[in-house]
Protein backbone atom coordinates (compact mmCIF):
# COMPACT_ATOMS: atom_id res chain seq x y z
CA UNK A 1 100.98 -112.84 202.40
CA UNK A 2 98.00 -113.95 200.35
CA UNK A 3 98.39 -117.52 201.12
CA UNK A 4 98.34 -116.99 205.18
CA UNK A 5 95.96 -119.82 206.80
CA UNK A 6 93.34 -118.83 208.97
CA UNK A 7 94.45 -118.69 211.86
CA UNK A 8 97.51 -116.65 210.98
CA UNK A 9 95.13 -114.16 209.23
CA UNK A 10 93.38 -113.67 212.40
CA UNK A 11 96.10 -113.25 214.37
CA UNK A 12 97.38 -110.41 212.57
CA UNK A 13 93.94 -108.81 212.56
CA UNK A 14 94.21 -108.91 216.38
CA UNK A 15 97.34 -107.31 215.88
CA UNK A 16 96.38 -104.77 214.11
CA UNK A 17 93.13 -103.52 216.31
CA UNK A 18 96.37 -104.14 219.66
CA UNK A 19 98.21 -101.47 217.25
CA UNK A 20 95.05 -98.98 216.79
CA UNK A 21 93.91 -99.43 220.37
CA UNK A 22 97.61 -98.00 221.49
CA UNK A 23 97.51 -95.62 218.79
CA UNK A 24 94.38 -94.01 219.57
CA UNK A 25 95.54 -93.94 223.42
CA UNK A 26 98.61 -92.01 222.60
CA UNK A 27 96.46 -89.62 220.42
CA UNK A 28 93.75 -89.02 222.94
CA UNK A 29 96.12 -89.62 226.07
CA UNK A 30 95.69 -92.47 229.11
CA UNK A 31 93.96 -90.68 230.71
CA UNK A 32 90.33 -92.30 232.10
CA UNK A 33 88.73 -89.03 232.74
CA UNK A 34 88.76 -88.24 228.95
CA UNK A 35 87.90 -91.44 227.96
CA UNK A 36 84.81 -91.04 230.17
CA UNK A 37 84.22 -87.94 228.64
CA UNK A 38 85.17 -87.86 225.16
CA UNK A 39 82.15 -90.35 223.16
CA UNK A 40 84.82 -90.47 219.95
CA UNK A 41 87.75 -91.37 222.10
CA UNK A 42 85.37 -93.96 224.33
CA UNK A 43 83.59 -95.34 220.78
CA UNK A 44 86.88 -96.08 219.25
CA UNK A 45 88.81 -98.41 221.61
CA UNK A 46 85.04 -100.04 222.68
CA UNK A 47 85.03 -100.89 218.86
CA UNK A 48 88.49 -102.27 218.62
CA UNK A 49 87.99 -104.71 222.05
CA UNK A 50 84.61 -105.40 220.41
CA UNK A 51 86.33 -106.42 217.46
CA UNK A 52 89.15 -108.41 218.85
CA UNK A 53 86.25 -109.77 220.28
CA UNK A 54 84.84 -110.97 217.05
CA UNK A 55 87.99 -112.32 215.90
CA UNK A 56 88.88 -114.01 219.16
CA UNK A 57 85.38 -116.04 218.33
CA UNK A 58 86.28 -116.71 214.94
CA UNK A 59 89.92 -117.96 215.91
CA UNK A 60 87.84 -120.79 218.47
CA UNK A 61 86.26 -122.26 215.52
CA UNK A 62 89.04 -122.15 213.47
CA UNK A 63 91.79 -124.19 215.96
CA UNK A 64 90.22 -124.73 219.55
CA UNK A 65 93.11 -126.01 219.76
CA UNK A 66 95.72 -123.11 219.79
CA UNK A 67 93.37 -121.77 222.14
CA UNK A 68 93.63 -124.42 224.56
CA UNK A 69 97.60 -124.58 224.29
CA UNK A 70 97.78 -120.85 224.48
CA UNK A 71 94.98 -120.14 227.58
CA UNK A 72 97.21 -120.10 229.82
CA UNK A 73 98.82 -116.94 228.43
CA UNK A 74 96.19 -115.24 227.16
CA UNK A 75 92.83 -115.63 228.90
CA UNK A 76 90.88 -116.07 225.18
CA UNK A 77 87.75 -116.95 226.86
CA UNK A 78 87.67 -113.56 228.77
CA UNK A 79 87.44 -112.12 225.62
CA UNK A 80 84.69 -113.60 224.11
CA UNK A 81 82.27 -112.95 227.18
CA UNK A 82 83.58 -109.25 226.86
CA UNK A 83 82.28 -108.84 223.44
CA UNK A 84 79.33 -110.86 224.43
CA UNK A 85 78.49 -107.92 227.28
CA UNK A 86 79.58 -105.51 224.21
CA UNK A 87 77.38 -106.96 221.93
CA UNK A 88 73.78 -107.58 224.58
CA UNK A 89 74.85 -104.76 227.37
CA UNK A 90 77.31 -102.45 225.61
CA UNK A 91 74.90 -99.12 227.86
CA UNK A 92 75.21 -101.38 231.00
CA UNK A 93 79.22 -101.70 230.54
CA UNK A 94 81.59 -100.56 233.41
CA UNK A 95 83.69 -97.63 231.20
CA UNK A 96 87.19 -98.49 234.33
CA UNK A 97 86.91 -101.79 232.88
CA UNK A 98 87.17 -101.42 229.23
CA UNK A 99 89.53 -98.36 229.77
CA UNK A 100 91.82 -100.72 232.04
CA UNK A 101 91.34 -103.15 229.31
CA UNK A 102 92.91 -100.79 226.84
CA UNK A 103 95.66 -99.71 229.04
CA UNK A 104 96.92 -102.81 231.08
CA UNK A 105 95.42 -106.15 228.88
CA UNK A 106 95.60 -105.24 225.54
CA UNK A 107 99.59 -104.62 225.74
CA UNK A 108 99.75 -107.81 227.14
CA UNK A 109 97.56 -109.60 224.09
CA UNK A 110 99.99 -107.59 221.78
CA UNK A 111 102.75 -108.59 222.98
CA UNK A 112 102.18 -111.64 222.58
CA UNK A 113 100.90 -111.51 219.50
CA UNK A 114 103.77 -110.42 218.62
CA UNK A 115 105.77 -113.29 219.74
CA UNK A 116 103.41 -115.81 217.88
CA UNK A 117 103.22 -114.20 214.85
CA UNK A 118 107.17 -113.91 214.58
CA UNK A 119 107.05 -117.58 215.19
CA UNK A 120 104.61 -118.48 212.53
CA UNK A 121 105.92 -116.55 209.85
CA UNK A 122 109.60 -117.44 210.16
């Protein structure tokens, strides 16, 4: 898997933080009153959107592109203003929306991910 282009490298990344996200919601449970609560269990899915975030940036210089062809599946640019209000406003940000994120969008981004990445590698 060392010889993976770029693009395919950051897809799997997203992949992975999808994977953590879930894990780390079936650890602390789906429930929004503990993720209001609980700083660790907030922290580490903020980080992971944050990241896929970072990667989501990276994968619009690497092939705008796939992210034109794909938009309409996965709304990329939505992504890239949330880490933006991560990165300038992360105090200001609306804790419902980055739990929802977690719970309802990023099963959606890893699902496809999983499709894509199934196609690439075949």
């Amino acid at each position: 898997m060392t010889n993976l282009d770029r693009k395919t490298t950051i897809l799997l990344h997203l992949q992975k933080y999808c994977k953590e996200i879930s894990e780390n919601l079936d650890f602390f449970g789906s429930n929004f009153n503990t993720f209001e609560t609980n700083n660790i269990f907030r922290d580490s899915i903020s980080m992971k959107i944050f990241q896929i975030g970072e990667l989501t940036k990276e994968l619009d210089r690497v092939d705008k592109k796939y992210i034109e062809e794909t938009k309409k599946n996965i709304p990329w640019q939505s992504i890239i203003r949330m880490r933006e209000r991560f990165a300038h406003h992360y105090g200001e940000m609306d804790l419902k929306m980055i739990f929802n994120t977690a719970t309802q969008d990023i099963p959606v981004l890893d699902n496809f991910l999983k499709k894509e990445i199934s196609e690439i590698l075949k």
